[in-house]
PDB file of N, CA and C in Angstrom:
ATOM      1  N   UNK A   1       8.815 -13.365  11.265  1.00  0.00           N
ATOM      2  CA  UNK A   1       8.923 -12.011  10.799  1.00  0.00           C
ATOM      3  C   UNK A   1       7.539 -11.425  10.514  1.00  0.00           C
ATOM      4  N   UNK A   2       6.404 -12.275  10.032  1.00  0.00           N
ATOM      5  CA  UNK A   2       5.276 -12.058   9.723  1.00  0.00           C
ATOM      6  C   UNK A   2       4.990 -11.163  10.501  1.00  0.00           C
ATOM      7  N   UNK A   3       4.741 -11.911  12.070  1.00  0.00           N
ATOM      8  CA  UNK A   3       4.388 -11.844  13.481  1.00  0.00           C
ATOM      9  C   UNK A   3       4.779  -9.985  13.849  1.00  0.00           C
ATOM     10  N   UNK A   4       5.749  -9.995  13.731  1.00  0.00           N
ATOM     11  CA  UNK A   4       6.268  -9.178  13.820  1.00  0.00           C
ATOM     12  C   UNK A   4       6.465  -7.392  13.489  1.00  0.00           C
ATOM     13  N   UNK A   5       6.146  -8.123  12.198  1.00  0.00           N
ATOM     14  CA  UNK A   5       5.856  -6.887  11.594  1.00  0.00           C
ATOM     15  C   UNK A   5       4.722  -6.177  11.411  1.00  0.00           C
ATOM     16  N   UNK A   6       3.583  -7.434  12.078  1.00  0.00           N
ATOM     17  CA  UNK A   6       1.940  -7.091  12.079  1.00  0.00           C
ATOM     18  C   UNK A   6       2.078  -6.797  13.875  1.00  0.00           C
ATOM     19  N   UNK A   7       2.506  -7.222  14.574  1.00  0.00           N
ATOM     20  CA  UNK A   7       3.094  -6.431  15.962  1.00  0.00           C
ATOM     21  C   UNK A   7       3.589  -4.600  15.617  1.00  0.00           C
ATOM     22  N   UNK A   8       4.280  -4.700  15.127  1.00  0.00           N
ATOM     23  CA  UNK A   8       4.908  -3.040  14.572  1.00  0.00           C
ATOM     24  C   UNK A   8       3.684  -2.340  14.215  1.00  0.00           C
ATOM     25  N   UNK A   9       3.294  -2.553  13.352  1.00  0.00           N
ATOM     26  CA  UNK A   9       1.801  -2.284  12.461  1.00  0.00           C
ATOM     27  C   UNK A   9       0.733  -2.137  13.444  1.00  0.00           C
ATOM     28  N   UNK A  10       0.423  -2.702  14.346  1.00  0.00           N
ATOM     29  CA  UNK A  10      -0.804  -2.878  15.216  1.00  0.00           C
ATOM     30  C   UNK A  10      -0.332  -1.666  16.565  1.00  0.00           C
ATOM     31  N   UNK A  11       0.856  -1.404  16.919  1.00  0.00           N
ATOM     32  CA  UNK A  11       1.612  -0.246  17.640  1.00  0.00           C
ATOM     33  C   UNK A  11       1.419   0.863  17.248  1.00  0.00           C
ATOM     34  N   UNK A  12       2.085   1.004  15.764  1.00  0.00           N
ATOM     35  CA  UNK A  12       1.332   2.101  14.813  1.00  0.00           C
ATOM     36  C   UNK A  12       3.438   2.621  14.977  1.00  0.00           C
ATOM     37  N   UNK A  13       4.107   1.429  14.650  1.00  0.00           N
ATOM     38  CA  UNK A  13       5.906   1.853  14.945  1.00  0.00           C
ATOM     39  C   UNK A  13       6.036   1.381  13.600  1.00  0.00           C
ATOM     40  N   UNK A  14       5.692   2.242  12.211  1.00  0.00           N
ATOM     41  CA  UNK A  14       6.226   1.902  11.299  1.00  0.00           C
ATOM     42  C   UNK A  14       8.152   1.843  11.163  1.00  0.00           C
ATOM     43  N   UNK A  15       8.268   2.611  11.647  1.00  0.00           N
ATOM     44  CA  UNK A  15       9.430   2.504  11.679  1.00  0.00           C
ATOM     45  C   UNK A  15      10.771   1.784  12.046  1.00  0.00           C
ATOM     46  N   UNK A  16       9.955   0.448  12.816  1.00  0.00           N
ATOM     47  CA  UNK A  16      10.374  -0.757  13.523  1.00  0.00           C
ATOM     48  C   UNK A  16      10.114  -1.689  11.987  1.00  0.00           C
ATOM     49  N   UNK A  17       8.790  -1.597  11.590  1.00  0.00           N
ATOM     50  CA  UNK A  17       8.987  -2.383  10.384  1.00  0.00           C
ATOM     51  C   UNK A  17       9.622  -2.241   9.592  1.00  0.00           C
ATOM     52  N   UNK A  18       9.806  -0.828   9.232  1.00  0.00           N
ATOM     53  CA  UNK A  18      10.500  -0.168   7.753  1.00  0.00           C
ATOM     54  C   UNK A  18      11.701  -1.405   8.311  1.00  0.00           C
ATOM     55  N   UNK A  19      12.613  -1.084   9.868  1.00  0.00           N
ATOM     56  CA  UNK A  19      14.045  -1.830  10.297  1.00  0.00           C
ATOM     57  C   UNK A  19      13.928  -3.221   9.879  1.00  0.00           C
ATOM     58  N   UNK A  20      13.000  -3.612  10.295  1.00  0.00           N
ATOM     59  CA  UNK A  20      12.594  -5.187  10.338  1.00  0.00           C
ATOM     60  C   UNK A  20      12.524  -5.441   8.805  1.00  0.00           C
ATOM     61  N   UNK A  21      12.344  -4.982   7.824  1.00  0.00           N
ATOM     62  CA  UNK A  21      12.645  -5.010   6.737  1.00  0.00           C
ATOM     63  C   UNK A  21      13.904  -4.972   5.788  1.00  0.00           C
ATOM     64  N   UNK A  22      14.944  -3.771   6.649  1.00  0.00           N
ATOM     65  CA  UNK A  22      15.812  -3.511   5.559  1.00  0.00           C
ATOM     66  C   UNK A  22      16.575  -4.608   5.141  1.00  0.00           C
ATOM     67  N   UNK A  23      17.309  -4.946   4.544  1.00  0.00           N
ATOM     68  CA  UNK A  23      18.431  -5.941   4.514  1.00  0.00           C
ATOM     69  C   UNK A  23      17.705  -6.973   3.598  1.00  0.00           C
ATOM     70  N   UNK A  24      16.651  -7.579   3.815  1.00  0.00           N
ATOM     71  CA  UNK A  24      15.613  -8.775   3.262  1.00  0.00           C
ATOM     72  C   UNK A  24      15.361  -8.868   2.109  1.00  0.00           C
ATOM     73  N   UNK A  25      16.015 -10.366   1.782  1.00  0.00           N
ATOM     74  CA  UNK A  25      16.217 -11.111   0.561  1.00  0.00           C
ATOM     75  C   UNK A  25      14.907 -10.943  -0.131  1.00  0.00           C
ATOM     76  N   UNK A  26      14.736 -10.640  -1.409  1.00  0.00           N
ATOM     77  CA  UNK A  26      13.751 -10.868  -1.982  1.00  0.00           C
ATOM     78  C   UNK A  26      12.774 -12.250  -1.734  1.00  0.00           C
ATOM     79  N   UNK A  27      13.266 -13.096  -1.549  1.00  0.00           N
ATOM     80  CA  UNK A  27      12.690 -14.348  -1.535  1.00  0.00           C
ATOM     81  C   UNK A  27      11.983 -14.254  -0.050  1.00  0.00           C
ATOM     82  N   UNK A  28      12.637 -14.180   0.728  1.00  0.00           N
ATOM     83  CA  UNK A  28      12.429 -13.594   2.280  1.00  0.00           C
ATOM     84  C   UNK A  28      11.082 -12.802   2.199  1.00  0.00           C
ATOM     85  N   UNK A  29      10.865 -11.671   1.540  1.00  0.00           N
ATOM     86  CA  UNK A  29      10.172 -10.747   1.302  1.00  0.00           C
ATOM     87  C   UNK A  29       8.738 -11.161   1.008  1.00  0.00           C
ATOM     88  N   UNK A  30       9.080 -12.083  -0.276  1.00  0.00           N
ATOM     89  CA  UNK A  30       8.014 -12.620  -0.741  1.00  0.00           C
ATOM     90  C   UNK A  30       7.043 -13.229   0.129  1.00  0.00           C
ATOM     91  N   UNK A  31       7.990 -14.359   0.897  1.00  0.00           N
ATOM     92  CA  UNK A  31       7.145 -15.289   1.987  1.00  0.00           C
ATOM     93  C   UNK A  31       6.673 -14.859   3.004  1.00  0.00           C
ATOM     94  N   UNK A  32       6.736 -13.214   3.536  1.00  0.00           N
ATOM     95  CA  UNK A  32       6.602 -12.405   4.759  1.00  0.00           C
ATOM     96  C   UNK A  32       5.393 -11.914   3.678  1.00  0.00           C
ATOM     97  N   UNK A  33       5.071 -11.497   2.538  1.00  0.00           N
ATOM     98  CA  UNK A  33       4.090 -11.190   1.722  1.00  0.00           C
ATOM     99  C   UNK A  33       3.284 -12.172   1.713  1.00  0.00           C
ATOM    100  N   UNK A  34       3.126 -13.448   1.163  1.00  0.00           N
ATOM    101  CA  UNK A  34       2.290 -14.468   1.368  1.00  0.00           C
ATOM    102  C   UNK A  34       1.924 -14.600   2.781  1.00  0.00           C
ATOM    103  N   UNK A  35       2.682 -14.916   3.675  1.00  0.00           N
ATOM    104  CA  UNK A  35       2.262 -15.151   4.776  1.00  0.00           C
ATOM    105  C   UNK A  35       1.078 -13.962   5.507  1.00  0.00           C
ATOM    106  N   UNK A  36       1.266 -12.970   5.427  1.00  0.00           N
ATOM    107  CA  UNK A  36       0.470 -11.616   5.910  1.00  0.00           C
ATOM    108  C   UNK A  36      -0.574 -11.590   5.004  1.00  0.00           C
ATOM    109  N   UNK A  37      -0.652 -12.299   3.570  1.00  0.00           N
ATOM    110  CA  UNK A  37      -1.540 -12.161   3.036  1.00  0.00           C
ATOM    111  C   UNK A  37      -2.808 -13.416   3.059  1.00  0.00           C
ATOM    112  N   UNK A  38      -2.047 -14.257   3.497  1.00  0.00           N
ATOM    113  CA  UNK A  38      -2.588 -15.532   4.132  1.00  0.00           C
ATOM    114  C   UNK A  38      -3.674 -14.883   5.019  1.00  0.00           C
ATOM    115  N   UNK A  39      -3.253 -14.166   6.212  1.00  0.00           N
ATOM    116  CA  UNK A  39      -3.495 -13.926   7.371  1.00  0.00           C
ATOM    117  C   UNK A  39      -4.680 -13.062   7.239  1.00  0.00           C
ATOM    118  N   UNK A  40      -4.472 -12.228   6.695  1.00  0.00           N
ATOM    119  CA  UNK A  40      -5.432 -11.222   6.252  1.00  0.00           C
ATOM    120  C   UNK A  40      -6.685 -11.765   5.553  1.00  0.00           C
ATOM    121  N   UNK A  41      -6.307 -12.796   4.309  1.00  0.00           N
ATOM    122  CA  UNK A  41      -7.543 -13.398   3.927  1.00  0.00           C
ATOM    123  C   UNK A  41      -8.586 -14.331   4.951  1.00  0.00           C
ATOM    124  N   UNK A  42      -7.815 -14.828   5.902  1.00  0.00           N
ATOM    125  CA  UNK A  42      -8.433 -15.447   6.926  1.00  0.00           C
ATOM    126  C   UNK A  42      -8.943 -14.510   8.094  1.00  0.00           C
ATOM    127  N   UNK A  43      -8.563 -13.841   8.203  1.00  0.00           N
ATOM    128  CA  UNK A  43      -9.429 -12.896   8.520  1.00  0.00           C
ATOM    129  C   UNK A  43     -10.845 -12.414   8.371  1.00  0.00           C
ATOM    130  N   UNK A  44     -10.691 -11.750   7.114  1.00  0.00           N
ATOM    131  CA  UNK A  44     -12.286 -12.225   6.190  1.00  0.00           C
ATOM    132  C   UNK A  44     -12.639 -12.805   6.175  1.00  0.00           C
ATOM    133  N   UNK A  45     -12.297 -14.026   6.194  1.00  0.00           N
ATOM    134  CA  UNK A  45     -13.153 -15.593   6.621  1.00  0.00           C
ATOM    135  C   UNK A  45     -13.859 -15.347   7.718  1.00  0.00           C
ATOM    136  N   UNK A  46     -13.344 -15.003   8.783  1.00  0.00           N
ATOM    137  CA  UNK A  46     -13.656 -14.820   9.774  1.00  0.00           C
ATOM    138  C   UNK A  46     -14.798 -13.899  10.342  1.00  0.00           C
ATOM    139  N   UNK A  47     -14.697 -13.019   9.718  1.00  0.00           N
ATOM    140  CA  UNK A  47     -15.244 -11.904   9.835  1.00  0.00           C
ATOM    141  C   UNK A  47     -17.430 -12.114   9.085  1.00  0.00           C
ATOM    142  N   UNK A  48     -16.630 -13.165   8.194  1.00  0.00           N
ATOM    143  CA  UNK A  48     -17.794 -13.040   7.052  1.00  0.00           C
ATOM    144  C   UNK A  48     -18.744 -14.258   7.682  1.00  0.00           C
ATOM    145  N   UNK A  49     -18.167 -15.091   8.406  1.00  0.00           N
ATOM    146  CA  UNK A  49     -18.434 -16.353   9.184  1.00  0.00           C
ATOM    147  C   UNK A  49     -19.286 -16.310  10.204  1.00  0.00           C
ATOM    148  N   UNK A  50     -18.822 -14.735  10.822  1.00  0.00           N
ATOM    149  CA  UNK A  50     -19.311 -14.117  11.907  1.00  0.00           C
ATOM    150  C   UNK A  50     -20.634 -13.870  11.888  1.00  0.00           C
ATOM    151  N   UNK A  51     -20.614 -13.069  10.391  1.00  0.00           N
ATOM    152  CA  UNK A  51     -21.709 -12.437   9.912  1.00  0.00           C
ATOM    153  C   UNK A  51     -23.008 -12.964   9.571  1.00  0.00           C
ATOM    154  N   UNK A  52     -22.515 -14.743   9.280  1.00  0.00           N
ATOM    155  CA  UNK A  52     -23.414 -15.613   8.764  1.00  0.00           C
ATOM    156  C   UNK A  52     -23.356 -15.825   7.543  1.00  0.00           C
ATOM    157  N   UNK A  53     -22.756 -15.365   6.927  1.00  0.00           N
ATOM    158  CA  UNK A  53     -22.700 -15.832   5.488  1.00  0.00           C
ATOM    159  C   UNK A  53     -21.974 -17.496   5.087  1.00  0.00           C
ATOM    160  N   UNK A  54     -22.957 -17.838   4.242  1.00  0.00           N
ATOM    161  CA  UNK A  54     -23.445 -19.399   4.269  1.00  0.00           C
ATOM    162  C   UNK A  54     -21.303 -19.994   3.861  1.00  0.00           C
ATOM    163  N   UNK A  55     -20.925 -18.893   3.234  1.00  0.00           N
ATOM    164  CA  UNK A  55     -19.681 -19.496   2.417  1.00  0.00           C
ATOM    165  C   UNK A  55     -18.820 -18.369   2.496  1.00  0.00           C
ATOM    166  N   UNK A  56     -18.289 -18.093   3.492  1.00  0.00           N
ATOM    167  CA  UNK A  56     -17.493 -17.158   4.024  1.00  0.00           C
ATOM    168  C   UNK A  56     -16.097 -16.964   2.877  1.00  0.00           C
ATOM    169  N   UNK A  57     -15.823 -17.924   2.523  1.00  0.00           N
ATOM    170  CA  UNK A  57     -14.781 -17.789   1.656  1.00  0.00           C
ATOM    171  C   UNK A  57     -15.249 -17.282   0.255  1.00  0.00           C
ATOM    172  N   UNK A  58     -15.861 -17.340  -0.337  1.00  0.00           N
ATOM    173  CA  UNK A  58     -17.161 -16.910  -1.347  1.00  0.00           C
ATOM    174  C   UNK A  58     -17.323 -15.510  -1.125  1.00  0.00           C
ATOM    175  N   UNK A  59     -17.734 -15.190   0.261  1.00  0.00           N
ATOM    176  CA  UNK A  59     -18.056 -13.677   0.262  1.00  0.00           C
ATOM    177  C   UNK A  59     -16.768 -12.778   0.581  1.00  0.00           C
ATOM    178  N   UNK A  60     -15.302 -13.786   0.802  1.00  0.00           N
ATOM    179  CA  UNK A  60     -14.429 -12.892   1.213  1.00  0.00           C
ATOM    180  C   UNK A  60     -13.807 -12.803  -0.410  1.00  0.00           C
ATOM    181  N   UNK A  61     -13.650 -13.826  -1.558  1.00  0.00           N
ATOM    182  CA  UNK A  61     -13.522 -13.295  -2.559  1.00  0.00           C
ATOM    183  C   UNK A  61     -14.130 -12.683  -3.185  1.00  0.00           C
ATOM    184  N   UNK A  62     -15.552 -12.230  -3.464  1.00  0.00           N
ATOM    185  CA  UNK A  62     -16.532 -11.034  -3.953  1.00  0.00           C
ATOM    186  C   UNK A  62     -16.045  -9.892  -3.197  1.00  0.00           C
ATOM    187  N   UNK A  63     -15.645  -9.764  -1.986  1.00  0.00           N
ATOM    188  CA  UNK A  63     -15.397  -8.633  -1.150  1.00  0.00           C
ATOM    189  C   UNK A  63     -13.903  -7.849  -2.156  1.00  0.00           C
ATOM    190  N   UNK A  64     -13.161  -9.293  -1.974  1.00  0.00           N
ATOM    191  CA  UNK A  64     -11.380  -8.773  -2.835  1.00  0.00           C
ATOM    192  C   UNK A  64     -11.666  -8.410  -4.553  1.00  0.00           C
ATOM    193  N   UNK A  65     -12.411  -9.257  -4.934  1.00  0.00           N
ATOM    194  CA  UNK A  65     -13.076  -8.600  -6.574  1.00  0.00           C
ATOM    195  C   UNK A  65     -13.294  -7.188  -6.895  1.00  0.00           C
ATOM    196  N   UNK A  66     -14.021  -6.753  -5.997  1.00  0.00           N
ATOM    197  CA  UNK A  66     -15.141  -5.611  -5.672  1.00  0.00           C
ATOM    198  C   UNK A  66     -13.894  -4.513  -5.301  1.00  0.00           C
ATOM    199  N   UNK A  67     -13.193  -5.140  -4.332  1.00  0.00           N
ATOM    200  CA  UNK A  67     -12.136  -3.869  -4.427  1.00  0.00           C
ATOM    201  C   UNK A  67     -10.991  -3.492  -5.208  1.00  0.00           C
ATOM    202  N   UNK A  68     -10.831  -5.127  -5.791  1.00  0.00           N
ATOM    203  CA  UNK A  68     -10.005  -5.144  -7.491  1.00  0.00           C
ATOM    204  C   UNK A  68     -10.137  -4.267  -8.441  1.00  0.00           C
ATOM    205  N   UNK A  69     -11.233  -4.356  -8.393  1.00  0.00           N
ATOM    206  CA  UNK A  69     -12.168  -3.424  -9.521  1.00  0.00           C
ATOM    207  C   UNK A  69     -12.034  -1.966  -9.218  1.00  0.00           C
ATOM    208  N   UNK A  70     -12.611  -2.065  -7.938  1.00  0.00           N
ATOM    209  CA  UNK A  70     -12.162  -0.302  -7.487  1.00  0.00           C
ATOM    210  C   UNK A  70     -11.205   0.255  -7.794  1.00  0.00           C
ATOM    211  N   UNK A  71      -9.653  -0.566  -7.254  1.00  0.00           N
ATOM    212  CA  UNK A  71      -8.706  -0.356  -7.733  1.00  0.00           C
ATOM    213  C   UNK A  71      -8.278   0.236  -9.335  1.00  0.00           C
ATOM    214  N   UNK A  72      -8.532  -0.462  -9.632  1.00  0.00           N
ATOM    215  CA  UNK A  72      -8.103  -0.875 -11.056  1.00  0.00           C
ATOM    216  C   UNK A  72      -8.978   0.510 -11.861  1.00  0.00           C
ATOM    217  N   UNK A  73     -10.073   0.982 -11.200  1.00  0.00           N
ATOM    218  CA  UNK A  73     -10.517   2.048 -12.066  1.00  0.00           C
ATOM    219  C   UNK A  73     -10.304   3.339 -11.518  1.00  0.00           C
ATOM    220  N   UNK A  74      -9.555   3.339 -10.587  1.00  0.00           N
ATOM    221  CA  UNK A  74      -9.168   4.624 -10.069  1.00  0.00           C
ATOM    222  C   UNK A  74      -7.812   5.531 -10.842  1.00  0.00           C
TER     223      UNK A  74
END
């Protein structure tokens, strides 16, 4: 479902996801949340790895801090 719904998303067919969603167990929900969020953090890994940074995982949590913060004071 992960797959899937980051397929929808990458189309730009929200509306396939909104479907791909309805009905879904909370618990269901959750693990389609972890999982995409998995994905996404590895990403940044990736990205930051690219970049050269000595500890990619290091700079992808300063990156999520930094926008915590943003968040949080808006």
């Amino acid at each position: 479902m992960a797959a899937a719904l980051g397929l929808a998303y990458a189309e730009g067919d929200m509306d396939r996801g909104a479907a791909l969603l309805k009905g879904v167990d909370p618990q269901t929900a959750g693990a389609v949340l972890l999982a995409l969020t998995g994905a996404w953090v590895g990403a940044l890994d990736l990205v930051a790895e690219a970049a050269g940074e000595s500890d990619p995982r290091a700079h992808t949590k300063r990156l999520l801090y930094a926008e915590a913060l943003e968040s949080a004071a808006e």
